[in-house]
C-alpha atoms as a PDB file:
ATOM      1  CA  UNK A   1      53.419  63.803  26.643  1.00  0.00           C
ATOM      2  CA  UNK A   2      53.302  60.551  28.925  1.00  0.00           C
ATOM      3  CA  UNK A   3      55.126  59.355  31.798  1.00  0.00           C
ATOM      4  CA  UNK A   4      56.507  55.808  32.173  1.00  0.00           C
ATOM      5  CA  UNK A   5      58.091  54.002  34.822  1.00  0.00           C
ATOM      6  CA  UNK A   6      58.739  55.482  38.104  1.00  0.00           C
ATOM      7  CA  UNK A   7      58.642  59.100  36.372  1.00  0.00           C
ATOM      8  CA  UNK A   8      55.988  62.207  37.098  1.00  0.00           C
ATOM      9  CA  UNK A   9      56.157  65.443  33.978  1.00  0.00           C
ATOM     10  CA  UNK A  10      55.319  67.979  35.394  1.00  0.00           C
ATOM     11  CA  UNK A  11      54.607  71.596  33.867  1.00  0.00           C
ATOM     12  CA  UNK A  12      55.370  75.032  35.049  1.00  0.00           C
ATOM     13  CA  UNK A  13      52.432  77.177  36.797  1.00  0.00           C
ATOM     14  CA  UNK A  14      52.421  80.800  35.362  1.00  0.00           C
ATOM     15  CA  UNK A  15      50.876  83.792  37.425  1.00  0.00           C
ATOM     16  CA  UNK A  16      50.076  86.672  35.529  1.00  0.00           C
ATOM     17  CA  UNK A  17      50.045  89.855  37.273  1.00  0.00           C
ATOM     18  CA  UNK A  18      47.903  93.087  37.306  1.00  0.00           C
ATOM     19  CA  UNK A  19      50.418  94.682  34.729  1.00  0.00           C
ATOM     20  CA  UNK A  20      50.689  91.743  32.628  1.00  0.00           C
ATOM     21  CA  UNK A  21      53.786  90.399  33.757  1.00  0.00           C
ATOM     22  CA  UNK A  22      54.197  86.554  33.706  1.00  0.00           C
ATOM     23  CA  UNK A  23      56.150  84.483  35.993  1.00  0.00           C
ATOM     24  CA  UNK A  24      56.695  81.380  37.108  1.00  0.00           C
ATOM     25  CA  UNK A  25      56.224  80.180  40.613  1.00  0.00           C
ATOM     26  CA  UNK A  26      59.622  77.950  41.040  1.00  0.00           C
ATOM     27  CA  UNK A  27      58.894  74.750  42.847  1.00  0.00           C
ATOM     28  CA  UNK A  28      55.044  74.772  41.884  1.00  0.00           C
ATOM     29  CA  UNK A  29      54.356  72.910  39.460  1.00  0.00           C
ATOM     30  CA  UNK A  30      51.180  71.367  37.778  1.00  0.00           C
ATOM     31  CA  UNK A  31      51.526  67.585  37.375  1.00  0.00           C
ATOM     32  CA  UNK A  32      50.841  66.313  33.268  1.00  0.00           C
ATOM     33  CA  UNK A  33      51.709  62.214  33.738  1.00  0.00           C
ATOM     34  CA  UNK A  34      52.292  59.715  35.576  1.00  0.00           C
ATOM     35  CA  UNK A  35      54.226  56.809  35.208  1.00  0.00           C
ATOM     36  CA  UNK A  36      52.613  53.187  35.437  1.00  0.00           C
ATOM     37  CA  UNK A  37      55.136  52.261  38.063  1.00  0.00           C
ATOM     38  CA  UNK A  38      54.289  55.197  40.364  1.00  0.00           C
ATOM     39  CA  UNK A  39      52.248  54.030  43.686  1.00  0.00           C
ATOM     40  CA  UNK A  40      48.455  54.197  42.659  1.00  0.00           C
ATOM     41  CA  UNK A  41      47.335  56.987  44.834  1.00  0.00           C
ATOM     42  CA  UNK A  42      49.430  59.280  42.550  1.00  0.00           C
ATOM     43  CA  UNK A  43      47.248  58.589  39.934  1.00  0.00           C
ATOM     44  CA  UNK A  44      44.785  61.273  41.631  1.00  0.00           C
ATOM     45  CA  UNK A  45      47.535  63.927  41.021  1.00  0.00           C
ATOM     46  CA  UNK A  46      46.852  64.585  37.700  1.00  0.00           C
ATOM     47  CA  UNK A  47      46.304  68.441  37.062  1.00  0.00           C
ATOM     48  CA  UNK A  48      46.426  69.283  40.753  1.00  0.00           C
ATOM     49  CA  UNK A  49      49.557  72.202  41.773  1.00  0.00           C
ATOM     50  CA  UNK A  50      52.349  70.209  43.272  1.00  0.00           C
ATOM     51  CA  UNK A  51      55.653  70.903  45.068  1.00  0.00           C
ATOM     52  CA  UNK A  52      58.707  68.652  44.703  1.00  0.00           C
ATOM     53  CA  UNK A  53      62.241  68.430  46.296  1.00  0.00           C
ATOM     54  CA  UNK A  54      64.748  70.389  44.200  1.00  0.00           C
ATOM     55  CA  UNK A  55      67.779  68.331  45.948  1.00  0.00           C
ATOM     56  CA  UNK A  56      67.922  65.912  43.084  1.00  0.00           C
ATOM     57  CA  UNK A  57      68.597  67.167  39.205  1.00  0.00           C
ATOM     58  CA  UNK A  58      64.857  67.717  37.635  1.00  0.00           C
ATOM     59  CA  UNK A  59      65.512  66.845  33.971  1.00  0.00           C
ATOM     60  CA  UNK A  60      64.136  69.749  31.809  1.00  0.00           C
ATOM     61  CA  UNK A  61      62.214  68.797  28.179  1.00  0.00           C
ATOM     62  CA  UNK A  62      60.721  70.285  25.853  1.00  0.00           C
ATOM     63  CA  UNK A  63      59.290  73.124  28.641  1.00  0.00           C
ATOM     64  CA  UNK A  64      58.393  70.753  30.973  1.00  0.00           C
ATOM     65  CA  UNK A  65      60.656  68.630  34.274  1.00  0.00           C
ATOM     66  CA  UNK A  66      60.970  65.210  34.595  1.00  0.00           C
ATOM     67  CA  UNK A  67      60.941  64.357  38.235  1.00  0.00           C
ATOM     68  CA  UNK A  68      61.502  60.648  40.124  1.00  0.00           C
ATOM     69  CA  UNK A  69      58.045  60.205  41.808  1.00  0.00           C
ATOM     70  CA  UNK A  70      59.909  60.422  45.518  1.00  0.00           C
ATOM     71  CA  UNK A  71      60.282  64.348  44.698  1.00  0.00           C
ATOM     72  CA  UNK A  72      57.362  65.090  45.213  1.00  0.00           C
ATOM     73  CA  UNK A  73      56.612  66.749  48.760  1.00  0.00           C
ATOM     74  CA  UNK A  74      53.237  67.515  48.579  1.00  0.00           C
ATOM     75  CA  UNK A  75      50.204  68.749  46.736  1.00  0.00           C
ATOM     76  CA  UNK A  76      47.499  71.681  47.085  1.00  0.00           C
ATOM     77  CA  UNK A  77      43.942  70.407  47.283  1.00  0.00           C
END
């Protein structure tokens, strides 16, 4: 899946617990693209957990969100 314009796809991060149980962990999210149109340093984002602004409709596809690259708050190093 690929990203265009000023658009980030992000995925869900699941945390599996001692009894087996999987869950999600809501505004986490690992980032999959990046559009071309998104500032450069984003580029670096790429597989890295991410947390984005829930204010704004995320648009849901295919098990992954759609964001607008402006979302996004900030990112775990």
């Amino acid at each position: 899946m690929r990203a265009y314009g000023n658009w980030v796809i992000l995925k869900h991060l699941e945390e599996r617990s001692k009894s087996g149980i999987i869950s999600n962990q809501g505004a986490a999210m690992e980032v999959v693209s990046i559009g071309e149109e998104c500032p450069e340093e984003f580029k670096t984002l790429i597989g890295k957990k991410t947390y984005y602004k829930q204010h704004r409709s995320a648009l849901p596809m295919n098990g992954y969100i759609c964001i607008h690259w402006q979302d996004v708050m900030y990112t775990e190093e």
